[in-house]
PDB file of N, CA and C in Angstrom:
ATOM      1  N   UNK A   1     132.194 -54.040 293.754  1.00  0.00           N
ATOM      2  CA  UNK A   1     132.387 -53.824 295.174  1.00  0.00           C
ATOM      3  C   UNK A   1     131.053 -53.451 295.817  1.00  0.00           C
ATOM      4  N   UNK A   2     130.702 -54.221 297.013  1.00  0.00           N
ATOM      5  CA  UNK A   2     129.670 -53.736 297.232  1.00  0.00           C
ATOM      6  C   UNK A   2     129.495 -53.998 298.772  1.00  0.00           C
ATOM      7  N   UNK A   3     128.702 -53.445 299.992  1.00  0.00           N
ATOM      8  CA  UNK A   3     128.287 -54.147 300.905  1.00  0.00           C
ATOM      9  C   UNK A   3     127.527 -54.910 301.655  1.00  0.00           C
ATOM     10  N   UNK A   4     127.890 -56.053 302.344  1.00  0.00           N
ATOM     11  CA  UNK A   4     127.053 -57.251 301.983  1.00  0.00           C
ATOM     12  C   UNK A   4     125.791 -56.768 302.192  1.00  0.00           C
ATOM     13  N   UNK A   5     125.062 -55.652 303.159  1.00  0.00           N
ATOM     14  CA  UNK A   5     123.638 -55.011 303.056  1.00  0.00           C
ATOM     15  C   UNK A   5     123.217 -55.123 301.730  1.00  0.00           C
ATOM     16  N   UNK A   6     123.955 -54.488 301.542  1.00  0.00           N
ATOM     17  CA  UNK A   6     123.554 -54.273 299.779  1.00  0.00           C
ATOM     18  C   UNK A   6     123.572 -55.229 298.678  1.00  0.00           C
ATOM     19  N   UNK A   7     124.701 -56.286 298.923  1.00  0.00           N
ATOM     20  CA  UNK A   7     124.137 -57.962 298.241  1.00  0.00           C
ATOM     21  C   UNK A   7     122.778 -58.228 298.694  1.00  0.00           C
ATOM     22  N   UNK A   8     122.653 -58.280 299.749  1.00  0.00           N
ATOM     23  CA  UNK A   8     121.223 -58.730 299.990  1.00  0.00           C
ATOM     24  C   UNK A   8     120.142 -58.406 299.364  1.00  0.00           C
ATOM     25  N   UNK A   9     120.064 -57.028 299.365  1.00  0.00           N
ATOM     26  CA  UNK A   9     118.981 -56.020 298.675  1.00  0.00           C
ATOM     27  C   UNK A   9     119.295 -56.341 297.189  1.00  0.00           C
ATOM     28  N   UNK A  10     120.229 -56.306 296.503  1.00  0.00           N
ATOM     29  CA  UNK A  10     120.461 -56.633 295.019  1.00  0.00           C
ATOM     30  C   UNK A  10     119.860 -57.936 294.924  1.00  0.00           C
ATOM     31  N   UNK A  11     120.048 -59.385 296.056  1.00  0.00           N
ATOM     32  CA  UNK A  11     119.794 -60.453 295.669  1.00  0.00           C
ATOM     33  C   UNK A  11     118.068 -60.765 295.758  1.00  0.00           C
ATOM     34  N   UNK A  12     117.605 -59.751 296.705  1.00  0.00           N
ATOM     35  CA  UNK A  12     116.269 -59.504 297.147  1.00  0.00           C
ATOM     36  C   UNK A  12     115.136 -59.045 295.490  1.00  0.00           C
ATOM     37  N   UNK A  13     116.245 -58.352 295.253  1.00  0.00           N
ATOM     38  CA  UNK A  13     115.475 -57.901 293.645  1.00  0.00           C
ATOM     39  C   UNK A  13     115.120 -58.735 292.899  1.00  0.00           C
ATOM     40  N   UNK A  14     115.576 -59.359 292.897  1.00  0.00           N
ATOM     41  CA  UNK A  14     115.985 -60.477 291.705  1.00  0.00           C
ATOM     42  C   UNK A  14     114.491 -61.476 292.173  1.00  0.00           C
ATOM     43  N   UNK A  15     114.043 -61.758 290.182  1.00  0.00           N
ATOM     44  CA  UNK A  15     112.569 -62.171 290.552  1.00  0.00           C
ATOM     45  C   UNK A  15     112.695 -63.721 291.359  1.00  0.00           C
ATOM     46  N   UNK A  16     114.015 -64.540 291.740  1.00  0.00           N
ATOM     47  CA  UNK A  16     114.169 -65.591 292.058  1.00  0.00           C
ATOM     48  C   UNK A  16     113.649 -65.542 293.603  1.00  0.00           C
ATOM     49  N   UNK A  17     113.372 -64.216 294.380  1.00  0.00           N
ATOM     50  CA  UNK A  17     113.209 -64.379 295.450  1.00  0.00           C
ATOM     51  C   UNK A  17     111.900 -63.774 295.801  1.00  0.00           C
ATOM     52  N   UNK A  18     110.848 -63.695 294.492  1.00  0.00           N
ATOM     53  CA  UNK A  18     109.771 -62.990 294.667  1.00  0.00           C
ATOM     54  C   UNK A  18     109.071 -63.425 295.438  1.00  0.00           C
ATOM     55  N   UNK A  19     109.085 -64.769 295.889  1.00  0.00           N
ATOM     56  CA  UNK A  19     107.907 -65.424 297.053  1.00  0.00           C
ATOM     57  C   UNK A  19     108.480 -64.736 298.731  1.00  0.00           C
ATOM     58  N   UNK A  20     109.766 -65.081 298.706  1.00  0.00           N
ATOM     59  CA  UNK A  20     110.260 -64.956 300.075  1.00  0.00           C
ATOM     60  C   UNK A  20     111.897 -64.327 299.814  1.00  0.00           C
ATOM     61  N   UNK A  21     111.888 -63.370 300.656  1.00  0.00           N
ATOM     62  CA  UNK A  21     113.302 -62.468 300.520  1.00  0.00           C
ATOM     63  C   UNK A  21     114.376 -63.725 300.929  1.00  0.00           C
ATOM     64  N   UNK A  22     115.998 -63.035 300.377  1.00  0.00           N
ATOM     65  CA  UNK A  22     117.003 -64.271 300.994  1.00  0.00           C
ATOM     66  C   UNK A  22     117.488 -64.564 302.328  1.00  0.00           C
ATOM     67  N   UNK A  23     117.957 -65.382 302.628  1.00  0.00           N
ATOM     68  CA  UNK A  23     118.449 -65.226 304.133  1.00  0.00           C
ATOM     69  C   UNK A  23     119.659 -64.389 304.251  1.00  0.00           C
ATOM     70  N   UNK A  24     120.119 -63.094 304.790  1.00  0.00           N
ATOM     71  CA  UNK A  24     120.876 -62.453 305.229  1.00  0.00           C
ATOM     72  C   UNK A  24     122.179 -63.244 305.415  1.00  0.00           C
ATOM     73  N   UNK A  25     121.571 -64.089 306.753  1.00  0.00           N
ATOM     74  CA  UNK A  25     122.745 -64.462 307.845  1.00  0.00           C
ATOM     75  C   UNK A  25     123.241 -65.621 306.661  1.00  0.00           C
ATOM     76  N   UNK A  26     122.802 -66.196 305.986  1.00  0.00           N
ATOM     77  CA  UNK A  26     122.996 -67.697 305.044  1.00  0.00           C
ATOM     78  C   UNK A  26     123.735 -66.538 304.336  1.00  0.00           C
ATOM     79  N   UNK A  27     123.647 -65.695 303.360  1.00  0.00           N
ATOM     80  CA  UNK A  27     124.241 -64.711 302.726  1.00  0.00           C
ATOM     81  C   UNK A  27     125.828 -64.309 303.049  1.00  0.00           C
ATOM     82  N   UNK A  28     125.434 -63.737 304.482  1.00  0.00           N
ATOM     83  CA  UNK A  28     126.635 -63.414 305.049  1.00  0.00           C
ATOM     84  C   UNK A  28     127.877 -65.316 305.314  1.00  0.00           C
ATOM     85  N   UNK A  29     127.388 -65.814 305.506  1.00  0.00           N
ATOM     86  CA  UNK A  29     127.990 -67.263 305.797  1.00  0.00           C
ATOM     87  C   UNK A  29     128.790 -67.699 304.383  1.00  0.00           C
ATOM     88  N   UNK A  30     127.940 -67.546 303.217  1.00  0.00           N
ATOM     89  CA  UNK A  30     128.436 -68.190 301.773  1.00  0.00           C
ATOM     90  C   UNK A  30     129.964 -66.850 301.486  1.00  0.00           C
ATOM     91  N   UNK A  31     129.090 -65.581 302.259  1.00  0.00           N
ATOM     92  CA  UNK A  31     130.495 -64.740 301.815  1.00  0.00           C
ATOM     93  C   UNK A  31     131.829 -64.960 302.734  1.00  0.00           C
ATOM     94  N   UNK A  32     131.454 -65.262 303.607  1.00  0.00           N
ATOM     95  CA  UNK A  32     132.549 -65.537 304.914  1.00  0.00           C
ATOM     96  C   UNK A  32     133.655 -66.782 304.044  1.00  0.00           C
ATOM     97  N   UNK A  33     132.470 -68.185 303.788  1.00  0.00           N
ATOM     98  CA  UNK A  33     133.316 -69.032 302.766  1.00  0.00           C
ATOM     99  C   UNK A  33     133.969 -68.687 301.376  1.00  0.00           C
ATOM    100  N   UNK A  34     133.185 -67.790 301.030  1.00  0.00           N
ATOM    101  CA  UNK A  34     133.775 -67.139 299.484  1.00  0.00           C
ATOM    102  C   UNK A  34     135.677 -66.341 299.879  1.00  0.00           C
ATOM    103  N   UNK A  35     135.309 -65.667 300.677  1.00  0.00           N
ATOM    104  CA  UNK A  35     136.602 -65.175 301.779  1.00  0.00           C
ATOM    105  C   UNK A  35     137.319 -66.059 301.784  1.00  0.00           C
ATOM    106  N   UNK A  36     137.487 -67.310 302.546  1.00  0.00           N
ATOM    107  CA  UNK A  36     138.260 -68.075 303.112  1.00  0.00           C
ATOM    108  C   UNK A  36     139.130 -68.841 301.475  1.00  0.00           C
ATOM    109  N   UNK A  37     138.424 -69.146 300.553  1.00  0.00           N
ATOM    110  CA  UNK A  37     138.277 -69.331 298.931  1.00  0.00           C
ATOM    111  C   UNK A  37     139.114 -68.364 298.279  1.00  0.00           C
ATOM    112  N   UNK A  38     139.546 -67.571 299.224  1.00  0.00           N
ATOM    113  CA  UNK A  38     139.830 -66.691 297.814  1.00  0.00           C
ATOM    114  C   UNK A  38     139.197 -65.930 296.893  1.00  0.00           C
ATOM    115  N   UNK A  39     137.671 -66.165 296.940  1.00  0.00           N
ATOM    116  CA  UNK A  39     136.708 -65.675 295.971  1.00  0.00           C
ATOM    117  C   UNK A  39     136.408 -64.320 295.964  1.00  0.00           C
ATOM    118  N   UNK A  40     136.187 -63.871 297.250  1.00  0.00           N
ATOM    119  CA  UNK A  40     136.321 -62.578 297.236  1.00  0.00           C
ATOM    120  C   UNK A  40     137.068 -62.288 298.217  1.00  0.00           C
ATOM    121  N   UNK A  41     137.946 -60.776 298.276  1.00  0.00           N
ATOM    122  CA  UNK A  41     138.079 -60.001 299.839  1.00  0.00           C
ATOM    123  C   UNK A  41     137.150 -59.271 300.198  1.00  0.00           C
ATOM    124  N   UNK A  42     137.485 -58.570 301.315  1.00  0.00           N
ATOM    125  CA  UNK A  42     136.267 -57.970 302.459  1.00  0.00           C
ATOM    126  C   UNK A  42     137.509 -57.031 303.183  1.00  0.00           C
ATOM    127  N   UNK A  43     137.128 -55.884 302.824  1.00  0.00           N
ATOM    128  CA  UNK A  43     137.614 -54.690 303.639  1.00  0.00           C
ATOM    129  C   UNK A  43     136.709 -53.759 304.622  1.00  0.00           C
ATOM    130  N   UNK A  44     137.533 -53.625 306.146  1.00  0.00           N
ATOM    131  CA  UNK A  44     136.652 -52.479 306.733  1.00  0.00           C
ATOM    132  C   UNK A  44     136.269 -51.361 306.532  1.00  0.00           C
ATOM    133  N   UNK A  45     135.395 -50.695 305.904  1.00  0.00           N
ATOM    134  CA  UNK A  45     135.410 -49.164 305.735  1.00  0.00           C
ATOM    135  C   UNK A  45     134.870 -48.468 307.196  1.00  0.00           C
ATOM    136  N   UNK A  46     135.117 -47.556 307.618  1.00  0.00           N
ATOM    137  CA  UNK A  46     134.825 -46.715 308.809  1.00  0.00           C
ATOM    138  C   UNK A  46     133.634 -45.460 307.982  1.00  0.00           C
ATOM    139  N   UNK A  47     132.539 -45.324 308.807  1.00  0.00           N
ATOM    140  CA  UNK A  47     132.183 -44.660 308.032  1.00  0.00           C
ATOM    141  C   UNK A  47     131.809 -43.324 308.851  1.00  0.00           C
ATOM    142  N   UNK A  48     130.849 -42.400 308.506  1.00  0.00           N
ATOM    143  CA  UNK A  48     131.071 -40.637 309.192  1.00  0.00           C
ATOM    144  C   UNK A  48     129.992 -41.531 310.856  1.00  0.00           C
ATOM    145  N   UNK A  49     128.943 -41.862 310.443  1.00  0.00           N
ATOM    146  CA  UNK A  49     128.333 -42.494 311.668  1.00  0.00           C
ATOM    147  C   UNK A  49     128.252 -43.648 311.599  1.00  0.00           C
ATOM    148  N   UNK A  50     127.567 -44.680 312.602  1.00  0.00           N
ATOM    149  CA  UNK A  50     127.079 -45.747 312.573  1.00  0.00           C
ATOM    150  C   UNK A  50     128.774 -47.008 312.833  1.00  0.00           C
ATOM    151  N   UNK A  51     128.419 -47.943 312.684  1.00  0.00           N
ATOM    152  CA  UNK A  51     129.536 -48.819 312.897  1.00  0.00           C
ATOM    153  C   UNK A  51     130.332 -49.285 311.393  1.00  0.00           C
ATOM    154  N   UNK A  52     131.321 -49.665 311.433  1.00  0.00           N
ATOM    155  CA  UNK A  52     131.843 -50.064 310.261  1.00  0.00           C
ATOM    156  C   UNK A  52     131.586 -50.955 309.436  1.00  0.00           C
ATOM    157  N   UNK A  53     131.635 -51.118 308.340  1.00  0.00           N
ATOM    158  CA  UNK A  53     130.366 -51.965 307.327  1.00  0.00           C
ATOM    159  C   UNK A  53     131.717 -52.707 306.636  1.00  0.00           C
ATOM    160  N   UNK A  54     131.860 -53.460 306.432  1.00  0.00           N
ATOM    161  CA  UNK A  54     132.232 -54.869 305.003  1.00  0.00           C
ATOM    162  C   UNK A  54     132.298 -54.380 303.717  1.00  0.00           C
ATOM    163  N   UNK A  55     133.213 -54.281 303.111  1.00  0.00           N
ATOM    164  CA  UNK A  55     132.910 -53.979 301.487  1.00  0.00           C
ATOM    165  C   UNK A  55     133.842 -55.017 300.927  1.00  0.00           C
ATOM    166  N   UNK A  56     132.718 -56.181 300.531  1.00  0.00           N
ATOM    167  CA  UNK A  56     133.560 -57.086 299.200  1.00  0.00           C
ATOM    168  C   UNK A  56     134.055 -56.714 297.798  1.00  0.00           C
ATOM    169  N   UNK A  57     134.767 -57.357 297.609  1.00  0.00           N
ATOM    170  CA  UNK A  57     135.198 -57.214 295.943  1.00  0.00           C
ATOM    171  C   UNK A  57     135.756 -58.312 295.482  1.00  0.00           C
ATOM    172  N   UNK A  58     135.175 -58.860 294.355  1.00  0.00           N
ATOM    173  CA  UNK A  58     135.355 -59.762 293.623  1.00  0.00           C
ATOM    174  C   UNK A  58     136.815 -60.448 293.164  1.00  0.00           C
ATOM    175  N   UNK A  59     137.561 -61.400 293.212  1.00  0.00           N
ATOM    176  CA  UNK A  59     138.760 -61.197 293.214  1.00  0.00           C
ATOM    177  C   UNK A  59     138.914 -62.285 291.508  1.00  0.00           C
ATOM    178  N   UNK A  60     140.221 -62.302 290.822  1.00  0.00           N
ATOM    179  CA  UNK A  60     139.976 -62.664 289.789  1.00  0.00           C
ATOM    180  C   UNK A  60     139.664 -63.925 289.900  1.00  0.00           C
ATOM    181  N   UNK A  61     139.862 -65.075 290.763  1.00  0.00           N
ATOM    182  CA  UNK A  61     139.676 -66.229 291.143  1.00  0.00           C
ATOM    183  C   UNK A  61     137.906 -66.216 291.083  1.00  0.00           C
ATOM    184  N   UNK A  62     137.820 -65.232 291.756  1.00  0.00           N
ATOM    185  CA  UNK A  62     136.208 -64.927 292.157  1.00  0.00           C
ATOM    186  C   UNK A  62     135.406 -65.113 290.709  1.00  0.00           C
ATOM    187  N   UNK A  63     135.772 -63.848 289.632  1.00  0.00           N
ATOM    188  CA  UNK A  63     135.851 -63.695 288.343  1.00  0.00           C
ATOM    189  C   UNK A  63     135.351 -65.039 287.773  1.00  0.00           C
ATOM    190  N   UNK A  64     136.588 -65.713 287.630  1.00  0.00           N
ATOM    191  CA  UNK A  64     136.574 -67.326 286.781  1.00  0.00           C
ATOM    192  C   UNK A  64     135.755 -68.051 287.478  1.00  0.00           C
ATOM    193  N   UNK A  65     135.670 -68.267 288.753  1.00  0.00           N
ATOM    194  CA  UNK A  65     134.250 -68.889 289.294  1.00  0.00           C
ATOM    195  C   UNK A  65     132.958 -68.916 288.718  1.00  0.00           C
ATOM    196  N   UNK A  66     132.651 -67.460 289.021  1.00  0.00           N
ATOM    197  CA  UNK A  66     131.459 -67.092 288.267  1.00  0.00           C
ATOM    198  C   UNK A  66     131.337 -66.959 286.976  1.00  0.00           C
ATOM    199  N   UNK A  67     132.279 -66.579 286.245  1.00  0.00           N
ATOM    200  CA  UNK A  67     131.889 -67.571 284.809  1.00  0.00           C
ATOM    201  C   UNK A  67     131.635 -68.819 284.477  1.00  0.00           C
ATOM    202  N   UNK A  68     133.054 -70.000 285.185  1.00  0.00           N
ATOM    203  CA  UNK A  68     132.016 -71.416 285.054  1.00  0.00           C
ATOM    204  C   UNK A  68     131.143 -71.726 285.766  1.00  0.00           C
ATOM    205  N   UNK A  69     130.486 -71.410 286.730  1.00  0.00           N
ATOM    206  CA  UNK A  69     129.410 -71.385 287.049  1.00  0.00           C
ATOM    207  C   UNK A  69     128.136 -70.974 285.955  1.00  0.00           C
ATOM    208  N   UNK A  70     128.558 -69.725 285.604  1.00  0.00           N
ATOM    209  CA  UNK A  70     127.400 -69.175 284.120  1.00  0.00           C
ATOM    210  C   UNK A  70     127.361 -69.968 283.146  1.00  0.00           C
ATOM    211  N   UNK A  71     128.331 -71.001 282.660  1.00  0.00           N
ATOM    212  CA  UNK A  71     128.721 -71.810 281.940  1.00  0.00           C
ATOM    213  C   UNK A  71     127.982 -73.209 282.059  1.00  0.00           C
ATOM    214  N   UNK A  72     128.052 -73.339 283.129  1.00  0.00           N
ATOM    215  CA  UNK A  72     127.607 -74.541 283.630  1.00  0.00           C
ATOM    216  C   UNK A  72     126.031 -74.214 283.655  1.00  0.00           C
ATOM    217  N   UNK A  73     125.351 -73.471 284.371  1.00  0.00           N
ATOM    218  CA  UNK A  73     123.756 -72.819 284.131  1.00  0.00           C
ATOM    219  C   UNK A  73     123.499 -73.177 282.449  1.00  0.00           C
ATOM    220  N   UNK A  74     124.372 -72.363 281.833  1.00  0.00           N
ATOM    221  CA  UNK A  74     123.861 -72.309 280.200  1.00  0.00           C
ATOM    222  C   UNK A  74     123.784 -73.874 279.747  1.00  0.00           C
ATOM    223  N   UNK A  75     124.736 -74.527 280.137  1.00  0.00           N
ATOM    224  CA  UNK A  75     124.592 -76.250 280.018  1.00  0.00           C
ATOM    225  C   UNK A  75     123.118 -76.833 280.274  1.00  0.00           C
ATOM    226  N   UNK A  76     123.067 -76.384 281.616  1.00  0.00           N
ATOM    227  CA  UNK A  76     121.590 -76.761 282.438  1.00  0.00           C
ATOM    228  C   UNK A  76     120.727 -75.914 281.801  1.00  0.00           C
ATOM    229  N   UNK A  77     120.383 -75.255 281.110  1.00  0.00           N
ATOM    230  CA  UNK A  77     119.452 -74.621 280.505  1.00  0.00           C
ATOM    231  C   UNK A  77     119.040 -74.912 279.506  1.00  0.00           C
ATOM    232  N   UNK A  78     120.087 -75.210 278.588  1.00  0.00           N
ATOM    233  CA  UNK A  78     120.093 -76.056 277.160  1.00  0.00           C
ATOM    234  C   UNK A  78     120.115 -77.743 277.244  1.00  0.00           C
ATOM    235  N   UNK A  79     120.082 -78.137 278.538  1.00  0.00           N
ATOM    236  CA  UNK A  79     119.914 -79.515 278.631  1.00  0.00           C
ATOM    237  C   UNK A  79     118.279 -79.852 278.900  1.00  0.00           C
ATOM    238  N   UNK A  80     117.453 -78.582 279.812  1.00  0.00           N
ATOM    239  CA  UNK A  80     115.916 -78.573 279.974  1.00  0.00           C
ATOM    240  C   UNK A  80     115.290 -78.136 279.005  1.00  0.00           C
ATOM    241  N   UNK A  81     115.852 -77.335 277.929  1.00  0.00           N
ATOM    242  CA  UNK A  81     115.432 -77.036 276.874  1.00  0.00           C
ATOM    243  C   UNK A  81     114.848 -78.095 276.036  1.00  0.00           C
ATOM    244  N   UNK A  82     116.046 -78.844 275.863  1.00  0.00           N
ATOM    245  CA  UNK A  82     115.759 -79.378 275.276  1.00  0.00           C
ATOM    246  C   UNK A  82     114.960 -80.758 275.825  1.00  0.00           C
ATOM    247  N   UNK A  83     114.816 -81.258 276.820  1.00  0.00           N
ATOM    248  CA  UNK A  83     113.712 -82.245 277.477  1.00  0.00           C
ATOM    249  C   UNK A  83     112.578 -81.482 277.069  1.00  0.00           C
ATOM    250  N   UNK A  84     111.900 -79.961 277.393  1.00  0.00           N
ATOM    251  CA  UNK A  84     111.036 -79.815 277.240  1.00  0.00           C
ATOM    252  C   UNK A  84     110.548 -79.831 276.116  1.00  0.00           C
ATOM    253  N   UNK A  85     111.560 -79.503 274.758  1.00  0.00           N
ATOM    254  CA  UNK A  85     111.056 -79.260 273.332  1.00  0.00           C
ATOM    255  C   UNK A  85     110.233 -80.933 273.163  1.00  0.00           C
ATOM    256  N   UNK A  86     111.260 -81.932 273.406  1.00  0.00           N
ATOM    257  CA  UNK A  86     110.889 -83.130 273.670  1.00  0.00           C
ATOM    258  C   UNK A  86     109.592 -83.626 274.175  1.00  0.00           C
ATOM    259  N   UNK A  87     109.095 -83.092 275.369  1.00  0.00           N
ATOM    260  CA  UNK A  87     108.064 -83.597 275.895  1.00  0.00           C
ATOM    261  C   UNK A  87     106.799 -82.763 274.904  1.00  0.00           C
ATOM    262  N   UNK A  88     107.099 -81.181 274.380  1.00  0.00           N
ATOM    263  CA  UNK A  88     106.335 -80.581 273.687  1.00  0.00           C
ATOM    264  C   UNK A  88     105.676 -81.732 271.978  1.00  0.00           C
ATOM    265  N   UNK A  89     107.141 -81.706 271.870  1.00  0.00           N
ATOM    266  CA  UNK A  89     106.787 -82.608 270.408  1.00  0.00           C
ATOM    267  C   UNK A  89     105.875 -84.308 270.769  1.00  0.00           C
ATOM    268  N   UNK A  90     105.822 -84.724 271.857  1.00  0.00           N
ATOM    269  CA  UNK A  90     105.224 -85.849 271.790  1.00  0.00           C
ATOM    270  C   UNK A  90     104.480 -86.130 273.630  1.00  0.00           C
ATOM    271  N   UNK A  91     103.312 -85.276 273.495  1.00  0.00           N
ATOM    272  CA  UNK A  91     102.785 -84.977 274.437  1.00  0.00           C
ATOM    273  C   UNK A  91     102.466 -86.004 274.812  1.00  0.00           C
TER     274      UNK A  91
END
C-alpha cells in the first residue's frame, strides 16, 4: 500500500531512472488504468492537514499480473543472455 507520491519517489530510486526522474502525471495515468483493470484499488485517506492523498493497494489480480510480467522479463533476460554469450563466443 502506498501513495502514489510515494510510487514516484520509490520509482525515482530505482537506478532505471538515474538519467532523468519518472513522469508523475504518466505515473498517475498507468495507475488510474491499473484502477479501471482491476489491478489495483485506490482509497481516500483524509489526513490531520493538507488535502486528501490516494492510497493504492495491490489487488490479487494486480498480484498475478506482476508476476507474469516478472516471468516474462526473466524470458527476456535469458533470451539476451544468451545472444550476447553468442556474439561473445564469435566476435
Amino acid at each position: 500500500d502506498a501513495h502514489g507520491y510515494v510510487l514516484v519517489q520509490r520509482l525515482g530510486d530505482l537506478a532505471l531512472f538515474a538519467e532523468a526522474p519518472p513522469d508523475a502525471s504518466g505515473i498517475y495515468k498507468v495507475l488510474k488504468a491499473m484502477e479501471d483493470e482491476g489491478l489495483v484499488t485506490a482509497t481516500w485517506e483524509m489526513g490531520e492537514s493538507g488535502p486528501a492523498k490516494r492510497k493504492y493497494t495491490l489487488t490479487g489480480d494486480g498480484r498475478a499480473c506482476l508476476a507474469r510480467w516478472a516471468r516474462t522479463l526473466e524470458d527476456y533476460r535469458r533470451q539476451v543472455d544468451g545472444l550476447l554469450q553468442l556474439l561473445n563466443e564469435h566476435p
